[in-house]
Structures are given as structure tokens and as C-alpha cells.
Protein backbone atom coordinates (compact mmCIF):
# COMPACT_ATOMS: atom_id res chain seq x y z
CA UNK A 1 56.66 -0.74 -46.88
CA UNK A 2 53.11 -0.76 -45.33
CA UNK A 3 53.74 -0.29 -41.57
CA UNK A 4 52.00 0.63 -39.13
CA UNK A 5 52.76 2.94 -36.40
CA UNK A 6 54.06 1.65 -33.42
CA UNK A 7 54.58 3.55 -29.52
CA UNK A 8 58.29 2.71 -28.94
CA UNK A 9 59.94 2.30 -25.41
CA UNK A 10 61.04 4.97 -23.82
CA UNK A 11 64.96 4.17 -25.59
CA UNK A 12 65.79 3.32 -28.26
CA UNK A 13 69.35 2.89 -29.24
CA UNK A 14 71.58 3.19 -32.58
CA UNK A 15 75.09 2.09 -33.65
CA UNK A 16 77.47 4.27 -35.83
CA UNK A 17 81.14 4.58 -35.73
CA UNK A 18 83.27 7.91 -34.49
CA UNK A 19 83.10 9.41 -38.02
CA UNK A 20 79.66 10.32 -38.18
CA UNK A 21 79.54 11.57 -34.54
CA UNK A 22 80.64 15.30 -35.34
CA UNK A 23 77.42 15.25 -37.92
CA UNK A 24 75.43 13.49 -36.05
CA UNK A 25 75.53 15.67 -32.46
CA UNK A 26 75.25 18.75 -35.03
CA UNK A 27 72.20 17.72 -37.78
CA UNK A 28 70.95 14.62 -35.61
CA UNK A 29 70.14 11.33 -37.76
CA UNK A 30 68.87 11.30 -41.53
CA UNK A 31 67.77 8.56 -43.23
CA UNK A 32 70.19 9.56 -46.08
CA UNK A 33 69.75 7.10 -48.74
CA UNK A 34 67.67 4.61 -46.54
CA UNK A 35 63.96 4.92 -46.43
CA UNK A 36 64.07 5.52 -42.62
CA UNK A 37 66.38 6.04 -39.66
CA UNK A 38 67.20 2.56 -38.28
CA UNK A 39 66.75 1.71 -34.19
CA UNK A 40 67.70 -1.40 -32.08
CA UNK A 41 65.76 -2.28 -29.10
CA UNK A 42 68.68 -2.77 -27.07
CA UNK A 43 72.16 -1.68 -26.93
CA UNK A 44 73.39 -5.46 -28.18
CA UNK A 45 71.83 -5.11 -31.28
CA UNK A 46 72.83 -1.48 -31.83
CA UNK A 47 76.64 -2.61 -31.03
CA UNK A 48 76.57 -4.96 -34.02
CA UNK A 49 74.59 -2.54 -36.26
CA UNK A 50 78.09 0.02 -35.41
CA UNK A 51 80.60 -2.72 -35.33
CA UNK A 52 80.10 -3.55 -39.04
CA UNK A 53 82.13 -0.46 -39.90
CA UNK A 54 84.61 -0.32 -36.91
CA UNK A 55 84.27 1.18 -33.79
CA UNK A 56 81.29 1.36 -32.48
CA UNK A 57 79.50 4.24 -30.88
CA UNK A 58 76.00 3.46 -29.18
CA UNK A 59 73.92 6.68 -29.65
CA UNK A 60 71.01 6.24 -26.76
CA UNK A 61 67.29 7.76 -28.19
CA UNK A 62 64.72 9.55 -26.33
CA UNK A 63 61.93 7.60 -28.33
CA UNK A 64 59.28 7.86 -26.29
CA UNK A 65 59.76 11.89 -25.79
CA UNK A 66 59.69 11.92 -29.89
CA UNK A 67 57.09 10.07 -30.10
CA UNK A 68 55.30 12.20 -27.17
CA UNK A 69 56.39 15.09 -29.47
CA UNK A 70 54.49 13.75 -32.34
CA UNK A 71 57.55 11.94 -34.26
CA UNK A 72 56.11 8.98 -35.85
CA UNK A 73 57.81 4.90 -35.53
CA UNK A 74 57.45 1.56 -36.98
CA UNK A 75 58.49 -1.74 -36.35
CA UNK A 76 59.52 -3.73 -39.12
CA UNK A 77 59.30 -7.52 -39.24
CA UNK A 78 62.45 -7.89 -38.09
CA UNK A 79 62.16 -5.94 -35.48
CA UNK A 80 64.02 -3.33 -36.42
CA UNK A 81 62.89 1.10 -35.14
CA UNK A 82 62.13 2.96 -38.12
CA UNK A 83 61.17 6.88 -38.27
CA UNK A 84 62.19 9.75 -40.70
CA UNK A 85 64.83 11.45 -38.55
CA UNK A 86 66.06 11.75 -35.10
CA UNK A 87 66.63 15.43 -34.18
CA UNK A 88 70.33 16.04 -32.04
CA UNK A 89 68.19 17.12 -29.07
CA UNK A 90 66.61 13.55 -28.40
CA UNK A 91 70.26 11.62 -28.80
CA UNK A 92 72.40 11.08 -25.83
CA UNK A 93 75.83 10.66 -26.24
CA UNK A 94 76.98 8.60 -23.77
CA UNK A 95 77.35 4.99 -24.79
């Protein structure tokens, strides 16, 4: 993939399901076996992202505070957020 970077919004938002969340509020968000961490625009999209494998949790993102603090993002042609890894202090846990 030849992207290039992109300012996000100020949130960004992701969907996971409550199995992850002990991990996630711990380590934050790895790409694991993906090329990048993947981000929805709005909490919609990020619902059906999580509902694919239950549950789902909505995990709000303090993009533009990363991305302030020199974290890097791209926007894919389907419009999906993309960056390496989203560090536990920038999630908030509230859905």
C-alpha cells in the first residue's frame, strides 16, 4: 500500500468485542497480523466492524492528539483509519 499521510479528526473510533478489552486497556491496539490498526470515522461504522464477532465494544480514539504527538495515519480508498498502533493512553473506554 502506497498511502499517503492523512491529518485525521480529532476521533476516531474502533469496534472490538469484550474479549480483547482486558488487552487492549493494558497494551493499547496492535496491528497483529494486519498491516495497520484499522479506524472508522464514525461510531456506525465502528459498531459493524465489532458486531462481526459479537458484542460490540466502541473504543473512542484521540486521533488528532496522536497525530499532534507525531503518530502517523492514512486513509485508504475505502475510507477506512490506518496507523501502526494506538497506545492505551489515547483510547477512551466509554462507548
Amino acid at each position: 500500500m502506497n498511502l499517503a499521510e492523512t491529518e485525521p479528526s480529532e476521533y476516531l473510533y474502533h469496534g472490538t468485542v469484550g474479549k480483547f478489552m482486558d488487552n487492549i486497556q493494558k497494551e493499547g491496539l496492535k496491528k497483529m497480523s494486519r498491516q495497520h490498526v484499522h479506524l472508522s470515522k464514525d461510531k456506525e461504522t465502528a459498531i459493524k466492524v465489532g458486531s462481526r464477532r459479537g458484542l460490540p465494544q466502541i473504543l473512542t480514539v484521540r486521533s488528532g492528539a496522536m497525530h499532534k504527538d507525531g503518530f502517523k495515519f492514512y486513509l485508504s480508498e475505502n475510507n477506512v483509519w490506518l496507523t501502526d498502533e494506538v497506545p492505551a493512553k489515547y483510547i477512551e473506554f466509554k462507548s
